[in-house]
Protein backbone atom coordinates (compact mmCIF):
# COMPACT_ATOMS: atom_id res chain seq x y z
CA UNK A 1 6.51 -4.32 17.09
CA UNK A 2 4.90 -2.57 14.19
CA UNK A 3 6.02 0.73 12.85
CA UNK A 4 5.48 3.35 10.28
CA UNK A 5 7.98 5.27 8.14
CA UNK A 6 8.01 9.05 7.19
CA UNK A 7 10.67 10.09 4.30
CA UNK A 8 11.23 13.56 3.67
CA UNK A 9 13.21 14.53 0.63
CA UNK A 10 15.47 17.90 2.38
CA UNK A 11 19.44 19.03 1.56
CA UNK A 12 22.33 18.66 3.52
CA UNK A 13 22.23 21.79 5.22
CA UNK A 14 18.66 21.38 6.47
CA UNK A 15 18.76 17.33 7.30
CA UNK A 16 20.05 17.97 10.81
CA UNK A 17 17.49 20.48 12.44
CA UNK A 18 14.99 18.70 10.62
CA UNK A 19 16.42 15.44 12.45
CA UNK A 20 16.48 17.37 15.87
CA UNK A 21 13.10 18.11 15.34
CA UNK A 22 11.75 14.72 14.72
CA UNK A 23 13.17 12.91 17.45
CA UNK A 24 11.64 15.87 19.77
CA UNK A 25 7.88 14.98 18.31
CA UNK A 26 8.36 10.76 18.86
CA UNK A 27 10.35 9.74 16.31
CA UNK A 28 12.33 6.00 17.41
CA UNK A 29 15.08 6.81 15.00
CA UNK A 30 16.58 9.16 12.15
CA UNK A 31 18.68 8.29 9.42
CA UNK A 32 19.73 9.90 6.11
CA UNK A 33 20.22 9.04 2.61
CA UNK A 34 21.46 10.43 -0.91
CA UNK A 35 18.07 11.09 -2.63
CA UNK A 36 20.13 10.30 -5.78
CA UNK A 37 20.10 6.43 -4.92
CA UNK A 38 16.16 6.50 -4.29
CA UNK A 39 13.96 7.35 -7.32
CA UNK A 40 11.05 7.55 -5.00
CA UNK A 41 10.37 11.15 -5.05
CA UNK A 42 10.01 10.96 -9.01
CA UNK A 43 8.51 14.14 -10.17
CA UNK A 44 4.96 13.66 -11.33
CA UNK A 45 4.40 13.53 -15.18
CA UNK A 46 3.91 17.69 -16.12
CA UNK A 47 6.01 18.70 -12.70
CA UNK A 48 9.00 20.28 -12.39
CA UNK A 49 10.45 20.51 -9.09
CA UNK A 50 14.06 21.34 -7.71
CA UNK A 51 14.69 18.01 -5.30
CA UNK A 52 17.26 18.01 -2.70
CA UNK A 53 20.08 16.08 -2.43
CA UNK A 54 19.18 14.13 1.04
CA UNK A 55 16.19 11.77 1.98
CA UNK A 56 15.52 12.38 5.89
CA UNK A 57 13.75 9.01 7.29
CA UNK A 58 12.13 8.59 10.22
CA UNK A 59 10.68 5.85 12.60
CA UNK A 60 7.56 5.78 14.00
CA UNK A 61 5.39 3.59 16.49
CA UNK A 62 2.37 2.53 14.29
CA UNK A 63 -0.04 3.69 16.71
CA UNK A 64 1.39 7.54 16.04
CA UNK A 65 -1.22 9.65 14.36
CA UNK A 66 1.20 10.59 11.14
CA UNK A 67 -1.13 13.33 10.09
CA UNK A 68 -0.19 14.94 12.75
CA UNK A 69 3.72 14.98 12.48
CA UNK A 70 3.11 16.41 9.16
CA UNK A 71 0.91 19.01 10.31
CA UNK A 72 3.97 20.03 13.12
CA UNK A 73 6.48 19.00 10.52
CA UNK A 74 4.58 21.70 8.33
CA UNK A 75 3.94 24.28 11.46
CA UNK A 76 7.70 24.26 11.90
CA UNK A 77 8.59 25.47 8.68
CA UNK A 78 10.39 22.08 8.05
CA UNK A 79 7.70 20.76 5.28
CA UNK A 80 6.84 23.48 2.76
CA UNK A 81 3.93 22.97 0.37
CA UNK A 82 4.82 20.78 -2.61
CA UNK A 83 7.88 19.27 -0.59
CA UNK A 84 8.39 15.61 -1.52
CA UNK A 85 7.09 13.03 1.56
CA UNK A 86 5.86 9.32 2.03
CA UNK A 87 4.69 7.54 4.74
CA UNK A 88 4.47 3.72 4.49
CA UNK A 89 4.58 0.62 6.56
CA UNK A 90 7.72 -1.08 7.69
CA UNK A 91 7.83 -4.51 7.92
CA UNK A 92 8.94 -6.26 11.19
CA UNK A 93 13.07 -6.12 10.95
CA UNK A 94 13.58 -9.06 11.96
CA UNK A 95 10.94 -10.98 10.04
CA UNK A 96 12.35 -9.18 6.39
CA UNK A 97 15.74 -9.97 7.20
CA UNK A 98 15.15 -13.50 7.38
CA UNK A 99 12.62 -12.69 4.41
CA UNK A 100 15.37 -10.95 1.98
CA UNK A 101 17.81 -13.58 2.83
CA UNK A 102 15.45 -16.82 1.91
CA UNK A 103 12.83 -15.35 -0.53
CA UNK A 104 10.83 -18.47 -1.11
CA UNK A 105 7.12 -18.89 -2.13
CA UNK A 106 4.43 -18.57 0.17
CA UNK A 107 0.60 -20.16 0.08
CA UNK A 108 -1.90 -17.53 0.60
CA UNK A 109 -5.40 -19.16 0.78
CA UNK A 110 -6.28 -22.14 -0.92
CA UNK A 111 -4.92 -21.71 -4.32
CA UNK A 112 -2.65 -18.41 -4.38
CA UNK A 113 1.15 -18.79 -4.57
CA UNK A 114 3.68 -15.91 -4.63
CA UNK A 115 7.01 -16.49 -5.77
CA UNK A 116 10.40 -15.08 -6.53
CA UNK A 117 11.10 -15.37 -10.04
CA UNK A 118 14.48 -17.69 -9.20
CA UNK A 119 12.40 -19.96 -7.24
CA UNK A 120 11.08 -23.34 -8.77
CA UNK A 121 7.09 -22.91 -8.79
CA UNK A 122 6.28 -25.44 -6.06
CA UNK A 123 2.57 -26.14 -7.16
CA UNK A 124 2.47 -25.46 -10.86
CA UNK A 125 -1.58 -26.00 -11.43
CA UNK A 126 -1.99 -23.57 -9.06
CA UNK A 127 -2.59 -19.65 -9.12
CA UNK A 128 1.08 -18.48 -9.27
CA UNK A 129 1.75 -14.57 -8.89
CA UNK A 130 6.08 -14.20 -10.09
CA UNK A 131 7.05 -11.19 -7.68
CA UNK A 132 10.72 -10.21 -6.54
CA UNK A 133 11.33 -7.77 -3.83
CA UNK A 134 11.88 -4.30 -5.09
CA UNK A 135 11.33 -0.65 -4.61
CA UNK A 136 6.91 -0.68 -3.88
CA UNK A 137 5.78 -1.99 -1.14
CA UNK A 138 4.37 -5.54 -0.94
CA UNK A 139 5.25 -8.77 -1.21
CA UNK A 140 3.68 -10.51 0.23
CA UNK A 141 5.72 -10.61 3.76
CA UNK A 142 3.43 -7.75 5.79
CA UNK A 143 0.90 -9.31 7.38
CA UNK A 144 -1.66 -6.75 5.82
CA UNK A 145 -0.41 -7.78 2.41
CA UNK A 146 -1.21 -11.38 3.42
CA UNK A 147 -4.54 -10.83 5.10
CA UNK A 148 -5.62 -9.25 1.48
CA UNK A 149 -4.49 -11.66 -0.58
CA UNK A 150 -5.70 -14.70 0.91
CA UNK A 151 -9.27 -12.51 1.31
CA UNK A 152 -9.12 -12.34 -2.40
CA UNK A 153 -8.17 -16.14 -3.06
CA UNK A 154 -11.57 -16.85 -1.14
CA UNK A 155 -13.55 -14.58 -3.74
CA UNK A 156 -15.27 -15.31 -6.57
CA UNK A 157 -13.60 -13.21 -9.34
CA UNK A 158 -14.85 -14.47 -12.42
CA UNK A 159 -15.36 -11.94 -15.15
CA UNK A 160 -15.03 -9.17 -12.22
CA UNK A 161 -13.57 -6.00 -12.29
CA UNK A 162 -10.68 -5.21 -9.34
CA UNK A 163 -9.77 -1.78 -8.04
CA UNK A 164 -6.05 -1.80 -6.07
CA UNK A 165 -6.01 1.53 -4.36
CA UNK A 166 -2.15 2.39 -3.19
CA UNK A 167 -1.54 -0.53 -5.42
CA UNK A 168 2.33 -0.45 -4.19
CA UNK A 169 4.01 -3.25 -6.00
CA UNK A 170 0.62 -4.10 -7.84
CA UNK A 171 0.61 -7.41 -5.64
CA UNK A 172 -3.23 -7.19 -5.00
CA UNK A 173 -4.32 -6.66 -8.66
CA UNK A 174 -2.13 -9.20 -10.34
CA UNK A 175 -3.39 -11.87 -8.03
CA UNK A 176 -7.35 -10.65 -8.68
CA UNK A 177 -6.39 -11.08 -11.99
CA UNK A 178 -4.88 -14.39 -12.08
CA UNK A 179 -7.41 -15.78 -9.50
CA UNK A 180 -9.69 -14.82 -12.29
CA UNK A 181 -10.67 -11.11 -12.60
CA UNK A 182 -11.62 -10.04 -16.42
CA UNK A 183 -9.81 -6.40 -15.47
CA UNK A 184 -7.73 -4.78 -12.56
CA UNK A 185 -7.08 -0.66 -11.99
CA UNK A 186 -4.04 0.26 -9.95
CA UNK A 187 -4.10 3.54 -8.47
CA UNK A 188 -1.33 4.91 -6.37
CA UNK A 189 0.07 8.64 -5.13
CA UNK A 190 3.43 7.11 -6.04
CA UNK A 191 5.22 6.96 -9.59
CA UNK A 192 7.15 4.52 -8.80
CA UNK A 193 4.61 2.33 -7.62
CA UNK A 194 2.68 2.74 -10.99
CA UNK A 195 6.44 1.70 -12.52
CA UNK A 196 6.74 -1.16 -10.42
CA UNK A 197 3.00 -2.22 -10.72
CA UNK A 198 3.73 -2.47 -14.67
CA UNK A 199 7.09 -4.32 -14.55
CA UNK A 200 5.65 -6.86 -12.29
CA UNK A 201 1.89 -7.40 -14.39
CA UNK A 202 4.42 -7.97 -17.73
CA UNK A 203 6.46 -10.24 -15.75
CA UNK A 204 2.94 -11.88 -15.17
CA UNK A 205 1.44 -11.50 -18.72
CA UNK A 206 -1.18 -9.88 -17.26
CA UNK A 207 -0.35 -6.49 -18.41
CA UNK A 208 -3.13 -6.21 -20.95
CA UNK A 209 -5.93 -6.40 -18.19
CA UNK A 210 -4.72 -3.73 -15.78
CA UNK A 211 -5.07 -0.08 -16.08
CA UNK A 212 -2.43 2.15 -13.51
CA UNK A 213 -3.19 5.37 -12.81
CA UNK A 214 -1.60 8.12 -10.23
CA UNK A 215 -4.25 9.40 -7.92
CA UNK A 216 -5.15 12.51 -9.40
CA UNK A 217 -5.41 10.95 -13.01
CA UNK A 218 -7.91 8.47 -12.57
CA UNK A 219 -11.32 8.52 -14.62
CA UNK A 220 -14.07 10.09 -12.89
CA UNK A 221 -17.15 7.58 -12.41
CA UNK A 222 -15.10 5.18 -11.80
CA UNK A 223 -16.13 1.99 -10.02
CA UNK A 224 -15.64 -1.85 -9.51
CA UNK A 225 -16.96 -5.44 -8.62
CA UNK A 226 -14.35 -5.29 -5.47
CA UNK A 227 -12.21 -2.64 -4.49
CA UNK A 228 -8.76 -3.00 -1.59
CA UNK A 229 -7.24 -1.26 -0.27
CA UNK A 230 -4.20 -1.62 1.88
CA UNK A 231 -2.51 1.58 3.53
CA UNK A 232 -3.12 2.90 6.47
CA UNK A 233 -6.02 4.03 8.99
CA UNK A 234 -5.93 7.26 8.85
CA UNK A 235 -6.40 8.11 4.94
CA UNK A 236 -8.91 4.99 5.04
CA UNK A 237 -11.30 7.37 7.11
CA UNK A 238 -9.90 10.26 5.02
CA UNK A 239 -10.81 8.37 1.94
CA UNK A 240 -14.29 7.30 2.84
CA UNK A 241 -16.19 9.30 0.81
CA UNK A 242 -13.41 8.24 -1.95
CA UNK A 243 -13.44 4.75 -1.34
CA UNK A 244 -16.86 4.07 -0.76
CA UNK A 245 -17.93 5.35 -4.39
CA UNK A 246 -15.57 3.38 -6.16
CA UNK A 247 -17.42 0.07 -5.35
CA UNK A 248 -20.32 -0.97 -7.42
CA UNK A 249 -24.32 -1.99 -5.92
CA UNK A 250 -23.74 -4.80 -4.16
CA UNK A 251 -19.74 -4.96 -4.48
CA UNK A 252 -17.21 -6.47 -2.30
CA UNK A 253 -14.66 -4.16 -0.23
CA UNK A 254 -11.48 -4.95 1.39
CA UNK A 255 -9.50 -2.61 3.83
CA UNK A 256 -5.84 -3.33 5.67
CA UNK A 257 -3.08 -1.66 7.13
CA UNK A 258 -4.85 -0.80 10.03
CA UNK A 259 -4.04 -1.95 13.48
CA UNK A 260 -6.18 -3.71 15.60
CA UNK A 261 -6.58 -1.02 18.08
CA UNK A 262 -7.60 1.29 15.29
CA UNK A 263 -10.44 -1.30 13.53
CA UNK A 264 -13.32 0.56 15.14
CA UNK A 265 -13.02 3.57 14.12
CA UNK A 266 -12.51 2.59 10.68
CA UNK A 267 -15.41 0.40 10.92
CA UNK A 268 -17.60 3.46 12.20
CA UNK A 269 -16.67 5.34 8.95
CA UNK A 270 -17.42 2.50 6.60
CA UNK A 271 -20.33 0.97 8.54
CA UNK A 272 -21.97 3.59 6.82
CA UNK A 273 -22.61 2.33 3.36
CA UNK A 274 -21.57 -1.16 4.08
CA UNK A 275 -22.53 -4.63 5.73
CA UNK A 276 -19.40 -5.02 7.27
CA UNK A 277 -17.83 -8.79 8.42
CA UNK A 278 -15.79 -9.83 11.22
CA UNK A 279 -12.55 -8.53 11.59
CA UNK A 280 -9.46 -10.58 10.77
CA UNK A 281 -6.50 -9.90 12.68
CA UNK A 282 -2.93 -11.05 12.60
CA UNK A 283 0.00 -9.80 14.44
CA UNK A 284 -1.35 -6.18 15.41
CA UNK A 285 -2.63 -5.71 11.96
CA UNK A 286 -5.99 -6.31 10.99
CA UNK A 287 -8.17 -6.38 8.11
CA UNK A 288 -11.75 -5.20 7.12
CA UNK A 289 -14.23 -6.31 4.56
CA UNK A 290 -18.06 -6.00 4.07
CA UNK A 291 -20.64 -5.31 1.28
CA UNK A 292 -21.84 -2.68 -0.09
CA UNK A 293 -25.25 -2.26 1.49
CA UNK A 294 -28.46 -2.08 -1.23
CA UNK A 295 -29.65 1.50 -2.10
């Protein structure tokens, strides 16, 4: 079963109706957390926000349209403007347990290898990305994770440039960029992804050929050999106009976190601008690449 995850950073007096409330619009399951063992809802660089003291999470069904809990979440008077929230995939339970407790390197494509840094490197003249599980999302272990990165094992990325939008754990860049790449940009809503996606390029010694930037920092005019993109459906469509421009003439572009039943209508917003390919799919999750068509 796939799911997606809504956190909403709330105090201890307002956790429980916004609890009630959540489980009255879908949601499979509520728990709570002290906010002050989660750095996720870093303030922004320049912000200065009052946080409270309790993380609200909530399950979801991945097929649930999650722009429109926020939209009640916001109608009810339970998600003010500026209030700290994240959506995100969530991994099959049973799948990470077994994942957490036996982190061992996986083969993604022909020559790609992810492994945990206290793992022996099982094919050393191969590509080798070091990654250990933490905080951002990706590992490797999603299936949309995996779809990407073998899709970018089967590129040519010599002396290309790689954009990873909602880079996560910076997973998709540092592999462009070991599989060849001359430059990566990670761009993410998150802080702490753009923390993580550091850490884990210096762990690489890659960190000298990857620019991070939050969202709303990034140079305008940007663009790239091949741009991915792994999130979710709905801000893919969002994003379109976004996305699209980001990709040079003739550019490669790779899109995942989107279920299967959902791969049309992403395809109808990017068929657009691009020569799109088949669709891969794997476990309810699919992915989408194609071309940027000639102007």
């Amino acid at each position: 079963m796939a799911w997606i995850q809504i956190r909403l950073n709330s105090t201890n007096e307002k956790a429980e109706k916004i609890s009630d409330f959540l489980e009255e619009i879908g949601a499979v399951s509520v728990t709570f957390m002290d906010s002050r063992d989660t750095p996720i809802f870093e303030p922004l660089p320049g912000e200065t926000r009052l946080w409270g003291n309790t993380d609200v999470i909530a399950l979801f069904d991945a097929e649930t349209d999650m722009a429109e809990i926020v939209g009640l979440l916001k109608q009810a008077g339970h998600l003010e403007d500026g209030a700290a929230y994240k959506i995100e995939q969530i991994e099959d339970k049973d799948w990470a347990r077994e994942w957490m407790d036996n982190f061992h390197p996986m083969q993604f494509g022909k020559r790609l290898w992810i492994c945990p840094s206290w793992r022996e490197v099982p094919e050393p003249n191969e590509v080798n990305v070091m990654l250990d599980p933490g905080l951002a999302f990706g590992t490797g272990t999603h299936p949309t994770t995996a779809l990407c990165l073998e899709w970018l094992d089967g590129l040519d990325l010599q002396d290309k440039t790689v954009i990873d939008f909602g880079c996560g754990s910076g997973i998709l860049a540092i592999a462009a960029l070991k599989l060849g790449a001359k430059s990566a940009i990670g761009i993410d809503i998150d802080p702490q992804a753009i923390l993580a996606s550091r850490n884990n390029a210096q762990q690489n010694g890659v960190a000298d050929h990857l620019q991070l930037f939050l969202s709303d920092e990034k140079p305008a005019n940007l663009k790239a050999d091949v741009v991915v993109a792994n999130i979710l459906a709905g801000p893919l469509k969002e994003l379109y106009p976004l996305i699209s421009c980001l990709v040079k003439e003739n550019g490669d572009l790779g899109l995942s976190g989107i279920l299967e039943t959902q791969a049309q209508s992403v395809c109808d917003a990017y068929a657009q601008t691009f020569d799109l390919e088949e669709v891969a799919v794997r476990e309810e999750w699919c992915r989408i690449t194609g071309k940027l068509k000639s102007l």
